[in-house]
PDB file of N, CA and C in Angstrom:
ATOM      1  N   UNK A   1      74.941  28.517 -13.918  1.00  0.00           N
ATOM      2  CA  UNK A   1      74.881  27.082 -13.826  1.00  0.00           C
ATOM      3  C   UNK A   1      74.381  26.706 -12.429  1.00  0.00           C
ATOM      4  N   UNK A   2      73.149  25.888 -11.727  1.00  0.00           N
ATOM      5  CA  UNK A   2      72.502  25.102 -11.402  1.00  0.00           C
ATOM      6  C   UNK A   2      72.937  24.244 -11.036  1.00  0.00           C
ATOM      7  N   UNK A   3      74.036  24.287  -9.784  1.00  0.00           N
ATOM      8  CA  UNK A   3      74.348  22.645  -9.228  1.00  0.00           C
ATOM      9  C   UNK A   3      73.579  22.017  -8.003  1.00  0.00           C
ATOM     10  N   UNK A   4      73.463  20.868  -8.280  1.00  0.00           N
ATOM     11  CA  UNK A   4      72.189  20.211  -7.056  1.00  0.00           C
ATOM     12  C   UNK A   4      73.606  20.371  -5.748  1.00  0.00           C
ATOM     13  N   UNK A   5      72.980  20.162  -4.725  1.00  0.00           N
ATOM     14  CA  UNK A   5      73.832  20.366  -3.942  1.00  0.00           C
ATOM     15  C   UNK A   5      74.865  18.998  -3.525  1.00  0.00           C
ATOM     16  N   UNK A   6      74.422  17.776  -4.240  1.00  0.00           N
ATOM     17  CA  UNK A   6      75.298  17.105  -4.148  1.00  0.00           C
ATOM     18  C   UNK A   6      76.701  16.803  -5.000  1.00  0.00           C
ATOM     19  N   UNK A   7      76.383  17.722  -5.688  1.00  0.00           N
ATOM     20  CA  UNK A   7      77.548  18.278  -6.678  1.00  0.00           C
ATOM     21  C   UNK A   7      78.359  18.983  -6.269  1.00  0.00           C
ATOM     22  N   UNK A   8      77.797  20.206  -5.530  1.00  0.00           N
ATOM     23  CA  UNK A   8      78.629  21.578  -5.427  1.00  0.00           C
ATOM     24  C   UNK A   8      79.903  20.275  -3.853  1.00  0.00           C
ATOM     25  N   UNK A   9      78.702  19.747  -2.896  1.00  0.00           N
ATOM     26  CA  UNK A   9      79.398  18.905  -2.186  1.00  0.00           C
ATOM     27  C   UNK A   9      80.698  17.868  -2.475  1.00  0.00           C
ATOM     28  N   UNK A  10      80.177  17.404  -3.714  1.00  0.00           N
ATOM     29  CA  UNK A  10      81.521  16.173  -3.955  1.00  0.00           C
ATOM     30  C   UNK A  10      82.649  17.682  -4.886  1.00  0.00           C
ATOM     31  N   UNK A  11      82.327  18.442  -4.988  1.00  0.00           N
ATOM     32  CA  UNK A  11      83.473  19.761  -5.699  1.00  0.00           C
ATOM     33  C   UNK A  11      84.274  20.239  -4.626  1.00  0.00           C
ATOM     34  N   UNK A  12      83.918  20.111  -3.314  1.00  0.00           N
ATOM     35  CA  UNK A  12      84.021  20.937  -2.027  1.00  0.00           C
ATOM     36  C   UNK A  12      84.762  20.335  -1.537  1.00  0.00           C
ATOM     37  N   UNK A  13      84.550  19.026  -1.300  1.00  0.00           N
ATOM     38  CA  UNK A  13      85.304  17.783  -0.525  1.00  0.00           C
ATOM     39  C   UNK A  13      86.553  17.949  -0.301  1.00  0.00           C
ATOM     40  N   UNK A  14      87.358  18.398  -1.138  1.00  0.00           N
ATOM     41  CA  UNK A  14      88.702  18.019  -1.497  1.00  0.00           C
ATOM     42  C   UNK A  14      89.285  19.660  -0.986  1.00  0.00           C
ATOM     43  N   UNK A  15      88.546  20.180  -0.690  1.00  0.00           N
ATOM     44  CA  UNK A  15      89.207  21.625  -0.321  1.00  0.00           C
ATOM     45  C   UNK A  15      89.093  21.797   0.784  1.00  0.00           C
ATOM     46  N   UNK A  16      91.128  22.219   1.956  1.00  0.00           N
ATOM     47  CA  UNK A  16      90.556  21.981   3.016  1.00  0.00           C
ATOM     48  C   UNK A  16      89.761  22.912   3.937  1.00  0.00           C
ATOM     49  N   UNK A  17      89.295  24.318   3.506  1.00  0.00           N
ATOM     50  CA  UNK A  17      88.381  24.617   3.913  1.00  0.00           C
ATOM     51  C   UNK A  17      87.066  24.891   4.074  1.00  0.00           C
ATOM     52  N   UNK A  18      86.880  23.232   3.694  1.00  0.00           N
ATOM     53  CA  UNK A  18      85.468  22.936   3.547  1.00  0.00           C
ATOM     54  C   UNK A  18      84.838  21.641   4.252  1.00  0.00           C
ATOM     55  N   UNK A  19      85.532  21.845   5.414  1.00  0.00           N
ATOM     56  CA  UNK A  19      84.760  20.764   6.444  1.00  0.00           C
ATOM     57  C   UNK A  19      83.697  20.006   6.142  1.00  0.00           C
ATOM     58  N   UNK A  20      82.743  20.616   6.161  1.00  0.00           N
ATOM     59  CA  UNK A  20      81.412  20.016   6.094  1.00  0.00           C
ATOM     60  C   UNK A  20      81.285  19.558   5.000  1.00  0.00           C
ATOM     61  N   UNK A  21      81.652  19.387   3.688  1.00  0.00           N
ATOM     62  CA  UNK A  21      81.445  18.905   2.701  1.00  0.00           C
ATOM     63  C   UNK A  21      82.317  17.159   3.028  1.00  0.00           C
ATOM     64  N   UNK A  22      83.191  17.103   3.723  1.00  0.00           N
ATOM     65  CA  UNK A  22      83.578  15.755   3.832  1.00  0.00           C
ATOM     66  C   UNK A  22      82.285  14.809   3.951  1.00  0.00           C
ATOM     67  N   UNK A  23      82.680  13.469   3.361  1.00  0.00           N
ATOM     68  CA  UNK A  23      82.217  12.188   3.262  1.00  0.00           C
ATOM     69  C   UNK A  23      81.298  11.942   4.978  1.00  0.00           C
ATOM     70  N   UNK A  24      80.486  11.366   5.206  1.00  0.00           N
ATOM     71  CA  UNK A  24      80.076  11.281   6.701  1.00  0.00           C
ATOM     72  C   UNK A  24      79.893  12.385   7.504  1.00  0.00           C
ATOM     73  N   UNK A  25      79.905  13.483   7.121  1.00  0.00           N
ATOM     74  CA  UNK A  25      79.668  14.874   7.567  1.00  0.00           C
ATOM     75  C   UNK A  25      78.371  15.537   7.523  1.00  0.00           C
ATOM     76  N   UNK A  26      77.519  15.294   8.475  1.00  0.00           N
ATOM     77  CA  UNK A  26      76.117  15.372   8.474  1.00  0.00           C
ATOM     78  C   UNK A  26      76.125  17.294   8.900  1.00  0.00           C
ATOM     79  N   UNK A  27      75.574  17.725   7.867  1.00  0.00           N
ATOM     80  CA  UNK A  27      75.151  19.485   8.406  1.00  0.00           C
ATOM     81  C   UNK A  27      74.259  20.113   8.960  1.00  0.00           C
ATOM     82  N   UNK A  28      73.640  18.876   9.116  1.00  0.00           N
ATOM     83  CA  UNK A  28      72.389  19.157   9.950  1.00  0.00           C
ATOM     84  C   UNK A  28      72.662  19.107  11.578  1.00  0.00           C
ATOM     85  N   UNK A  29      73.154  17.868  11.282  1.00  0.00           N
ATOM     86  CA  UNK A  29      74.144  18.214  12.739  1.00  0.00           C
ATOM     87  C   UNK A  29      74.607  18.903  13.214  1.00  0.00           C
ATOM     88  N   UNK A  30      75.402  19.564  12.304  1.00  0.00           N
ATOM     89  CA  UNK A  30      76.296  20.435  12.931  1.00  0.00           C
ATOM     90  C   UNK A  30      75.835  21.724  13.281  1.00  0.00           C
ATOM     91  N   UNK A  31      74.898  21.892  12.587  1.00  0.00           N
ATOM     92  CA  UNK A  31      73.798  23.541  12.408  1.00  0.00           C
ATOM     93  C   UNK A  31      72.902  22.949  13.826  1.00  0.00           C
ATOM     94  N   UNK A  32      72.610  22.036  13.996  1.00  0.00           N
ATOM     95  CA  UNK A  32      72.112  21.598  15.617  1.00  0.00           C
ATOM     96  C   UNK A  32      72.982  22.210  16.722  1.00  0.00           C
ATOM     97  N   UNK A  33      74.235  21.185  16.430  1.00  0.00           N
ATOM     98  CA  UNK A  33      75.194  21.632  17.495  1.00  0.00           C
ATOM     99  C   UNK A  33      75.705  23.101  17.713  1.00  0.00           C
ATOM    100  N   UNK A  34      75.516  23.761  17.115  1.00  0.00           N
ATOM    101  CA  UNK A  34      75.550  25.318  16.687  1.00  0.00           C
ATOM    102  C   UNK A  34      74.626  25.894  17.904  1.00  0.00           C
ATOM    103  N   UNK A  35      73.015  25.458  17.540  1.00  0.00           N
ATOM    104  CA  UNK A  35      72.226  25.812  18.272  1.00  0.00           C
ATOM    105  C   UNK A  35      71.964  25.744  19.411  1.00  0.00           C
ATOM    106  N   UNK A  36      72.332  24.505  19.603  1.00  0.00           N
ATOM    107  CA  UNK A  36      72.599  24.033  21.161  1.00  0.00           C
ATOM    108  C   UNK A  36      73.581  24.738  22.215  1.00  0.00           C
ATOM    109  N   UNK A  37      74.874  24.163  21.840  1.00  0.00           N
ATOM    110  CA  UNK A  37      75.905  24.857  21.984  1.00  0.00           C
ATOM    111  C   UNK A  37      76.088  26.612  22.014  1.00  0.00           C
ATOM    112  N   UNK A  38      75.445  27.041  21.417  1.00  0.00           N
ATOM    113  CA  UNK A  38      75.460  28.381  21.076  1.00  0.00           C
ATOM    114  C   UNK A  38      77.188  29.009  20.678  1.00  0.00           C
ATOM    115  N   UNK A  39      77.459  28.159  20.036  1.00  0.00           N
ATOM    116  CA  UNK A  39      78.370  28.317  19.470  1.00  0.00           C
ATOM    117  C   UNK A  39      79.139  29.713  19.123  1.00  0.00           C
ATOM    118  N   UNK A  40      78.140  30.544  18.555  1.00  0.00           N
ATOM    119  CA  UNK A  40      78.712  31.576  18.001  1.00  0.00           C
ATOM    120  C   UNK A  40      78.016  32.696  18.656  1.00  0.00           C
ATOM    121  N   UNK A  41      77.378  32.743  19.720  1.00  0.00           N
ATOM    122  CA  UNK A  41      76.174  33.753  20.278  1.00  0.00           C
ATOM    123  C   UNK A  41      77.110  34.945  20.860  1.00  0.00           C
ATOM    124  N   UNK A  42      78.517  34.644  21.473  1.00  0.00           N
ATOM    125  CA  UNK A  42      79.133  35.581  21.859  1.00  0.00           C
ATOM    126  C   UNK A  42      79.817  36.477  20.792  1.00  0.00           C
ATOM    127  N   UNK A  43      80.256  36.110  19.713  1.00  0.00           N
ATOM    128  CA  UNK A  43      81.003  36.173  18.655  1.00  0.00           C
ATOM    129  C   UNK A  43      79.836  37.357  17.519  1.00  0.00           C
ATOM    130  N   UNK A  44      78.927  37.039  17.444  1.00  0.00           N
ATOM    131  CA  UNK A  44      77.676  37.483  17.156  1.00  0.00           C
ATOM    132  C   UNK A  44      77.441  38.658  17.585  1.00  0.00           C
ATOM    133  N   UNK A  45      77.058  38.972  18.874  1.00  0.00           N
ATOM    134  CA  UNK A  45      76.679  39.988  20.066  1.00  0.00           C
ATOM    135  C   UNK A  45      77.498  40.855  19.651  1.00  0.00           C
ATOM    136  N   UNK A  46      79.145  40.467  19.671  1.00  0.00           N
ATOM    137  CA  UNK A  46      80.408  41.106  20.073  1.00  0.00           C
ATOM    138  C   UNK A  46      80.491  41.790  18.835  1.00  0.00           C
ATOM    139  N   UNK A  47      80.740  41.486  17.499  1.00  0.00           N
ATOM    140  CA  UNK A  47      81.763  41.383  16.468  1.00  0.00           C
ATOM    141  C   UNK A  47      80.162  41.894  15.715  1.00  0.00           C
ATOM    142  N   UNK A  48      79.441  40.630  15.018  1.00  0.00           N
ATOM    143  CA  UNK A  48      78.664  40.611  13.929  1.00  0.00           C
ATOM    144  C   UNK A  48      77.739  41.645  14.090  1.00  0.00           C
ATOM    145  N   UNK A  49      76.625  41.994  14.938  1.00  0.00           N
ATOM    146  CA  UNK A  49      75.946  42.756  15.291  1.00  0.00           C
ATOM    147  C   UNK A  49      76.218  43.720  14.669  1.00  0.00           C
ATOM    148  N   UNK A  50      76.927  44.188  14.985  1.00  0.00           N
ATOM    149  CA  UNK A  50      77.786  46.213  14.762  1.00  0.00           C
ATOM    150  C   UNK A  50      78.060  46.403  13.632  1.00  0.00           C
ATOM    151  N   UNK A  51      78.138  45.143  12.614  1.00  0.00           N
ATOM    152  CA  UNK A  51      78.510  44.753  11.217  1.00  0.00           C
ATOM    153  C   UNK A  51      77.283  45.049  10.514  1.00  0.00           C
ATOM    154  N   UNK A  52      75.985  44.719  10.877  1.00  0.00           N
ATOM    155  CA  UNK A  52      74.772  44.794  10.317  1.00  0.00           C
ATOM    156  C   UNK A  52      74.109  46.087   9.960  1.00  0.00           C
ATOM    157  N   UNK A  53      73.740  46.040   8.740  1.00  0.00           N
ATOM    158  CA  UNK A  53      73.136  47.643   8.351  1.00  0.00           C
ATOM    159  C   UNK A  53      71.778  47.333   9.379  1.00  0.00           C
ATOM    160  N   UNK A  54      70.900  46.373   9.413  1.00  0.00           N
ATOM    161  CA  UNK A  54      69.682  46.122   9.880  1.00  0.00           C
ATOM    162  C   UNK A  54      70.220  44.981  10.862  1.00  0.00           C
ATOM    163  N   UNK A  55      70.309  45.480  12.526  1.00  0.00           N
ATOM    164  CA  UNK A  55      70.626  44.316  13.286  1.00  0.00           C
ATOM    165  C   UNK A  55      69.520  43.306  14.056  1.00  0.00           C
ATOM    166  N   UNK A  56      69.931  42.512  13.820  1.00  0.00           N
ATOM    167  CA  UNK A  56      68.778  41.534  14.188  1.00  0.00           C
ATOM    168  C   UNK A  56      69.399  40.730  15.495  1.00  0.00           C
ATOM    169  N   UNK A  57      68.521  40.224  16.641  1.00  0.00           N
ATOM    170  CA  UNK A  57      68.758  39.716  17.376  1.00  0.00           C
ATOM    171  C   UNK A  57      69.630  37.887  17.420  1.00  0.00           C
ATOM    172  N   UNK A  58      70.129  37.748  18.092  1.00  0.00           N
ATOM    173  CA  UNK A  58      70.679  36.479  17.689  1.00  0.00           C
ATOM    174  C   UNK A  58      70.050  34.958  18.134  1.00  0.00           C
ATOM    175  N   UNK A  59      68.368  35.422  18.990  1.00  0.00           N
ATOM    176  CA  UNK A  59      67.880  34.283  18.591  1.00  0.00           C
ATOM    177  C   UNK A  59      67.111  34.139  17.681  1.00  0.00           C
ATOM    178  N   UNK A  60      66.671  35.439  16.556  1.00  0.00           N
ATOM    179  CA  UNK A  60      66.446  35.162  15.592  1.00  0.00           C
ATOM    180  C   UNK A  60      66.558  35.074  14.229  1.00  0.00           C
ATOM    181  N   UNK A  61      68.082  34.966  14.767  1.00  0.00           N
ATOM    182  CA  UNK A  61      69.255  34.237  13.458  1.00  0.00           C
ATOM    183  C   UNK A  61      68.925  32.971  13.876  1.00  0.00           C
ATOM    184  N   UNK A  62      69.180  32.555  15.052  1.00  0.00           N
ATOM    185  CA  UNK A  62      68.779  31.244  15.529  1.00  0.00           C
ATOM    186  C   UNK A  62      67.929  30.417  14.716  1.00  0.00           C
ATOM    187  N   UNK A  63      66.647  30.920  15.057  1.00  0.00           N
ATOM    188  CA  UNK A  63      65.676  30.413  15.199  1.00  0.00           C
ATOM    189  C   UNK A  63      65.533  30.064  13.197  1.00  0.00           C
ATOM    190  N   UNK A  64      66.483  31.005  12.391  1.00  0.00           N
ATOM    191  CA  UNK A  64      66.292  30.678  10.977  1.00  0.00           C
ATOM    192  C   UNK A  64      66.930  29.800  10.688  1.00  0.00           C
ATOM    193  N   UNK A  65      68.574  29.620  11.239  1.00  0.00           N
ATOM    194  CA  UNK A  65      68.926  28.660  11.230  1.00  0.00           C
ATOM    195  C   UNK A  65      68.590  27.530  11.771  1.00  0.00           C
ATOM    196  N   UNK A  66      67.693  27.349  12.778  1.00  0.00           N
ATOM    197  CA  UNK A  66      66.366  25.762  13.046  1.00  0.00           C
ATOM    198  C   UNK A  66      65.937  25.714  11.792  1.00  0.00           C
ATOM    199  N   UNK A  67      65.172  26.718  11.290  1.00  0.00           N
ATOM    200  CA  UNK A  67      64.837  26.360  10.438  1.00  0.00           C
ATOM    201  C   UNK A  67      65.278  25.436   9.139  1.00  0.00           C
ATOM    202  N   UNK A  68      66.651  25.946   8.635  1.00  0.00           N
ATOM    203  CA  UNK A  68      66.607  25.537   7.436  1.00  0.00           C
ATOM    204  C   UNK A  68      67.341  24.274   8.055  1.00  0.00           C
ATOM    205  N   UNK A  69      67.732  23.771   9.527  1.00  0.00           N
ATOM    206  CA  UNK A  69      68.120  22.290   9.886  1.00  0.00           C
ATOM    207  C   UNK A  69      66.816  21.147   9.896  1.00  0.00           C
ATOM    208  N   UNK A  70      66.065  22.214  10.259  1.00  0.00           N
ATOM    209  CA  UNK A  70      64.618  21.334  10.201  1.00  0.00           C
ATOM    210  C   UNK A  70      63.685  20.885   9.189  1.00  0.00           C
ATOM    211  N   UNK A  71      64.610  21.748   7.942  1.00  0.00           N
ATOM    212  CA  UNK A  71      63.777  21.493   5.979  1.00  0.00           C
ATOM    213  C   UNK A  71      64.065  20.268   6.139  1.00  0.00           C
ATOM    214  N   UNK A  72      65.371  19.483   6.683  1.00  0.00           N
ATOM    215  CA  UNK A  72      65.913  18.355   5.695  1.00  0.00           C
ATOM    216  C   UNK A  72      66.725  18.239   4.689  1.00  0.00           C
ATOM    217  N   UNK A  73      67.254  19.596   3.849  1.00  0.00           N
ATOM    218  CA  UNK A  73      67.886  19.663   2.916  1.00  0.00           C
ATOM    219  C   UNK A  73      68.985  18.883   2.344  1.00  0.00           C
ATOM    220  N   UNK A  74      69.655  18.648   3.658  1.00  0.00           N
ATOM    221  CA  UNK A  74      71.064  17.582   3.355  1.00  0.00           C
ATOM    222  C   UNK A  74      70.664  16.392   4.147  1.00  0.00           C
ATOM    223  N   UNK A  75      69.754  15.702   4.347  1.00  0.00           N
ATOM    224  CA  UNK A  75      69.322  14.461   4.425  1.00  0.00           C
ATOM    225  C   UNK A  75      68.894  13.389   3.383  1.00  0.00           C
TER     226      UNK A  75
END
């Protein structure tokens, strides 16, 4: 089953670990503030890296995640 994403969103809402699905909760934003911030770059380096069968650098996780803030998707 095929849910548009404003579906899977109003399903999400109500669960509380699903932040971003709240009402006024822009994800584009927040995938900004991510980038900016570098939010998770230490966490990444440290932890995720070593996790990866194929490790990839973390500005170009980055740079995919610009990307899919920059489709528009949840606008």
């Amino acid at each position: 089953m095929n849910l548009h994403h404003d579906e899977v969103r109003k399903q999400r809402s109500t669960l509380a670990v699903c932040p971003s699905a709240k009402e006024n909760v822009c994800v584009t934003d927040i995938l900004y503030e991510i980038i900016e911030k570098e939010t998770y770059k230490k966490d990444y380096e440290k932890i995720t890296l070593g996790l990866l069968f194929v490790p990839e650098t973390y500005d170009t996780v980055i740079q995919s995640i610009k990307k899919i803030a920059d489709s528009g998707i949840w606008n």
